[in-house]
Protein backbone atom coordinates (compact mmCIF):
# COMPACT_ATOMS: atom_id res chain seq x y z
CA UNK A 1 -66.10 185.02 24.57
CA UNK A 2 -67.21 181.69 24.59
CA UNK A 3 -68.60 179.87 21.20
CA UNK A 4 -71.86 179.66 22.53
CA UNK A 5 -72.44 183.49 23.50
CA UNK A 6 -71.13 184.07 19.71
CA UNK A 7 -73.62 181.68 18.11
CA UNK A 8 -76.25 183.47 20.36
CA UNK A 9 -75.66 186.74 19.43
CA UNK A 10 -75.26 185.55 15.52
CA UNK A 11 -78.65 183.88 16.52
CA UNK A 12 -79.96 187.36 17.95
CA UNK A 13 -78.83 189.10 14.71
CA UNK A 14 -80.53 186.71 12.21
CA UNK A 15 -84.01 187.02 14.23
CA UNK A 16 -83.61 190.84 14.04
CA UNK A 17 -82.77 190.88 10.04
CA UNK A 18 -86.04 188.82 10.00
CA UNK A 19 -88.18 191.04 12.38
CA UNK A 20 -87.02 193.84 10.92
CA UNK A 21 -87.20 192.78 7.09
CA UNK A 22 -84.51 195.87 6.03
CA UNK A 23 -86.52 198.76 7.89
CA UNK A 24 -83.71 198.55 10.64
CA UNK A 25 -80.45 197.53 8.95
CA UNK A 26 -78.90 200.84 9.89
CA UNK A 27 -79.48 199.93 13.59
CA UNK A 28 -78.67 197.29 13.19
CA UNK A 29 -75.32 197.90 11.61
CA UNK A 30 -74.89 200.54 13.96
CA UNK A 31 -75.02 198.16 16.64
CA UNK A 32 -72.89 195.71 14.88
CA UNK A 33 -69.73 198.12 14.81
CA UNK A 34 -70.60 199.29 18.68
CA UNK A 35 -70.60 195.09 19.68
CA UNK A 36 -67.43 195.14 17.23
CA UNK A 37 -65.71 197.84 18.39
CA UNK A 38 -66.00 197.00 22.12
CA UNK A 39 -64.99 193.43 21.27
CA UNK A 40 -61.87 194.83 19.57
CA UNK A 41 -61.20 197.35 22.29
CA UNK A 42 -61.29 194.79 25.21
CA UNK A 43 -59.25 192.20 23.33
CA UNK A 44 -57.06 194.15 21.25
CA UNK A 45 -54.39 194.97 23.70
CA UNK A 46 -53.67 191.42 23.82
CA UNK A 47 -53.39 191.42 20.47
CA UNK A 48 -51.28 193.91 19.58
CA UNK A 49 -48.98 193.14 22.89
């Protein structure tokens, strides 16, 4: 992933806290740990060889 898409979706996640003002932050930490998890998934077999 490049810096920029990173600093988008960080971008994406602040305007969401804001729009949602708390009412969401399950959602939205749900939807953290899915963007996490795939993230991990995809690059973690290089990781761990």
């Amino acid at each position: 992933m490049t810096g920029g898409a990173m600093e988008a979706f960080c971008a994406d996640i602040d305007a969401a806290k804001k729009r949602h003002a708390g009412t969401g932050g399950n959602k939205l930490l749900i939807l953290y740990l899915v963007f996490a998890a795939t993230i991990t998934t995809r690059y973690g077999k290089d990781i761990s060889g």
